[in-house]
C-alpha atoms as a PDB file:
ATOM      1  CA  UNK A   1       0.000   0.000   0.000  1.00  0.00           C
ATOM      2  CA  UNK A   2       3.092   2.498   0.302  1.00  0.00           C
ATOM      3  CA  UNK A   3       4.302   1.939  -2.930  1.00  0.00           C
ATOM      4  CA  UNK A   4       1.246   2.426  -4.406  1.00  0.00           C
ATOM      5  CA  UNK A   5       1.067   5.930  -2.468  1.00  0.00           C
ATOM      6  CA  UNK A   6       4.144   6.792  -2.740  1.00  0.00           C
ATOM      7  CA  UNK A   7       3.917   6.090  -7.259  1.00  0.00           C
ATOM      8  CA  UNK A   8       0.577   8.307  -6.573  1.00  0.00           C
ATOM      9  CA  UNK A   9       2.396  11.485  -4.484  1.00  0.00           C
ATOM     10  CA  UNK A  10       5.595  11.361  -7.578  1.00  0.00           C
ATOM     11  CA  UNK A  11       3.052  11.176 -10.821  1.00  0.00           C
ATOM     12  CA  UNK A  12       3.310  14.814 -11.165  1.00  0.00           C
ATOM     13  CA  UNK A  13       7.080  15.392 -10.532  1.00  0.00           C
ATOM     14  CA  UNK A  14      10.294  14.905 -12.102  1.00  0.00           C
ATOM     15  CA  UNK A  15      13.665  14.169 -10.270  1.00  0.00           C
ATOM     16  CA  UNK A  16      16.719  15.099 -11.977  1.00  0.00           C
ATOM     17  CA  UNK A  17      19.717  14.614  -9.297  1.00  0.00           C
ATOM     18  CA  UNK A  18      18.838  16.576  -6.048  1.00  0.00           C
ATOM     19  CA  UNK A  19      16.195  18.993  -8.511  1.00  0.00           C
ATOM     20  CA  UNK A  20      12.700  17.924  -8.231  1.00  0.00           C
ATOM     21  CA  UNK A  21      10.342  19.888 -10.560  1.00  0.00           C
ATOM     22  CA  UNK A  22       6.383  19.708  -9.293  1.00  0.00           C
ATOM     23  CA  UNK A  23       4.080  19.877 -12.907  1.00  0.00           C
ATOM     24  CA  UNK A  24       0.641  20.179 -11.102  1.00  0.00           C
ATOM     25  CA  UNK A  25       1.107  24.122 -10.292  1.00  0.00           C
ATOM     26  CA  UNK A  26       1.833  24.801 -13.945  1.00  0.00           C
ATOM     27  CA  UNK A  27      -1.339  23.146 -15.004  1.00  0.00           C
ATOM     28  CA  UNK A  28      -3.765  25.088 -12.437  1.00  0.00           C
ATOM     29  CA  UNK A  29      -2.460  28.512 -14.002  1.00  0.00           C
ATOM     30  CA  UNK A  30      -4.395  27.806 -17.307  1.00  0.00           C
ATOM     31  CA  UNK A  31      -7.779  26.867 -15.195  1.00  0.00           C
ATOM     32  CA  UNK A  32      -7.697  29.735 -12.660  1.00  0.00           C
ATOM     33  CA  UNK A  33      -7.334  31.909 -15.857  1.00  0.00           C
ATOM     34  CA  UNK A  34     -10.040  30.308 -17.578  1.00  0.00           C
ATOM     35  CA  UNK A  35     -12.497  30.784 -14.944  1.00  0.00           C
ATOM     36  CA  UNK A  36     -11.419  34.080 -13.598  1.00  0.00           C
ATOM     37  CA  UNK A  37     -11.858  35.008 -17.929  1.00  0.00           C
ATOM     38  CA  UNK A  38     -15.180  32.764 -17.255  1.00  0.00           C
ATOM     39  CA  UNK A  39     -16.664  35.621 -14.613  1.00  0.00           C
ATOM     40  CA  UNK A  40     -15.477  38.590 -16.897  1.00  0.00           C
ATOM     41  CA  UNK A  41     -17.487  37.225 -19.538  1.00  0.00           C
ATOM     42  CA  UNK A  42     -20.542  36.884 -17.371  1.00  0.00           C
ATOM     43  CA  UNK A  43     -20.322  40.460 -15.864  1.00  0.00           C
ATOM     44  CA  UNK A  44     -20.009  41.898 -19.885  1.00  0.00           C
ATOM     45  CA  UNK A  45     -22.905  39.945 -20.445  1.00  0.00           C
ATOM     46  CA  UNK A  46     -24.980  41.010 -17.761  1.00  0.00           C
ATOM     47  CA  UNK A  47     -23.770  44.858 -18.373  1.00  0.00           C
ATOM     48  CA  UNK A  48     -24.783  44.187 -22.414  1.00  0.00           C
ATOM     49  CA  UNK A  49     -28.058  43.080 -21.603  1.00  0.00           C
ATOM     50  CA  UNK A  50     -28.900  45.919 -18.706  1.00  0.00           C
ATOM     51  CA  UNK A  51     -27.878  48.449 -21.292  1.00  0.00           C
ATOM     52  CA  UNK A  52     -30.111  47.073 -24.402  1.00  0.00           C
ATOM     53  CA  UNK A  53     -32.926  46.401 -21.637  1.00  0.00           C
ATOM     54  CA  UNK A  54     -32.451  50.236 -20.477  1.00  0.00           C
ATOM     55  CA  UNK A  55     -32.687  51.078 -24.488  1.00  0.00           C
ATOM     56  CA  UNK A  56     -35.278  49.193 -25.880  1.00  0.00           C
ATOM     57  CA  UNK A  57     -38.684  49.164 -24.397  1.00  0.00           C
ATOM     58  CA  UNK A  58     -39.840  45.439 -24.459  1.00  0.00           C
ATOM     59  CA  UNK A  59     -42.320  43.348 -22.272  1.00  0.00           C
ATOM     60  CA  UNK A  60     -39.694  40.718 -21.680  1.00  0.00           C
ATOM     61  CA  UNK A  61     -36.839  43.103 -20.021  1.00  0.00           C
ATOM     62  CA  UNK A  62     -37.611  41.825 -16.420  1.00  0.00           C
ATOM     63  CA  UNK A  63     -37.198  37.835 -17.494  1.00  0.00           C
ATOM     64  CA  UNK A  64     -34.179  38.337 -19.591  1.00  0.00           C
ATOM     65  CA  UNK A  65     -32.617  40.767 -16.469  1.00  0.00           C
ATOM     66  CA  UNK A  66     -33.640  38.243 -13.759  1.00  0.00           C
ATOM     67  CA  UNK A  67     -32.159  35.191 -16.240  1.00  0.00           C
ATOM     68  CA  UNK A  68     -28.836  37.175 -16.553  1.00  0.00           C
ATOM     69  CA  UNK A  69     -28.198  37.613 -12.809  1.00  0.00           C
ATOM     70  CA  UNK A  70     -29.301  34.002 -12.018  1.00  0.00           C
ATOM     71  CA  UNK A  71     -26.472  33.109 -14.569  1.00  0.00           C
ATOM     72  CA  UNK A  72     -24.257  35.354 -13.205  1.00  0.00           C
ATOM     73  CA  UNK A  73     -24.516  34.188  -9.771  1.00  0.00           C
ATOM     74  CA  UNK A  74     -24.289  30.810 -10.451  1.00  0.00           C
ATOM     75  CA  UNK A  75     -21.170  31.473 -12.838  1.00  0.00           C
ATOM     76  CA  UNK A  76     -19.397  33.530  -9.866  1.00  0.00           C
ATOM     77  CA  UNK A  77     -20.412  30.714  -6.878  1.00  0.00           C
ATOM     78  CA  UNK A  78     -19.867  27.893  -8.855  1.00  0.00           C
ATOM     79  CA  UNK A  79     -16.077  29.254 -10.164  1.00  0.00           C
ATOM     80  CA  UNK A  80     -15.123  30.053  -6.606  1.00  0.00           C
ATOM     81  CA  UNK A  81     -16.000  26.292  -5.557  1.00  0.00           C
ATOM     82  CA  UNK A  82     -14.197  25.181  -8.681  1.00  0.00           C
ATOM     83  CA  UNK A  83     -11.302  27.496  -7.574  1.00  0.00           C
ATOM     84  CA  UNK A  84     -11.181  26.490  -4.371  1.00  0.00           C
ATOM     85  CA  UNK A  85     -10.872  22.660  -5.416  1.00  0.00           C
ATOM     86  CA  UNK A  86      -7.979  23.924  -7.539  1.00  0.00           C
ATOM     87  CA  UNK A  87      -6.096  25.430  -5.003  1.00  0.00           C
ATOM     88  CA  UNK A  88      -6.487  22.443  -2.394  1.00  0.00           C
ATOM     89  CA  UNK A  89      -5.361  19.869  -4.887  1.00  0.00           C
END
């Protein structure tokens, strides 16, 4: 059972002499980028469609306004949960 451990805790890393390199930080760079760009796109969207709601006089502004911020709530709780698994892996 410590072998197979210790083959789990060194799949990420490379030894070279004394040097060991750790791979897994490199690779949550990309996703903490990706969501953080994930949560920019969700507060353009949300300021696009308050501004063509505040143009445009439609019977549907309310829906489309309260479907917007649902989105954008869920987008920013559910990319802090997805951050926070990130950072404790």
């Amino acid at each position: 059972m410590e072998e197979i451990n210790e083959i789990l805790n060194n799949l990420y890393t490379i030894q070279i002499g004394t040097i060991e390199f750790n791979f897994l930080p490199l690779l949550k760079i990309p996703a903490i980028l990706f969501l953080i760009g994930n949560l920019l796109f969700s507060l353009i969207l949300y300021l696009r469609v308050r501004m063509l709601s505040d143009t445009f006089v439609m019977g549907d502004n309310k829906i489309m306004k309260s479907i917007v911020i649902l989105y954008l709530i869920a987008t920013f709780l559910l990319s802090l949960v997805a951050m926070l698994f990130l950072i404790l892996s």
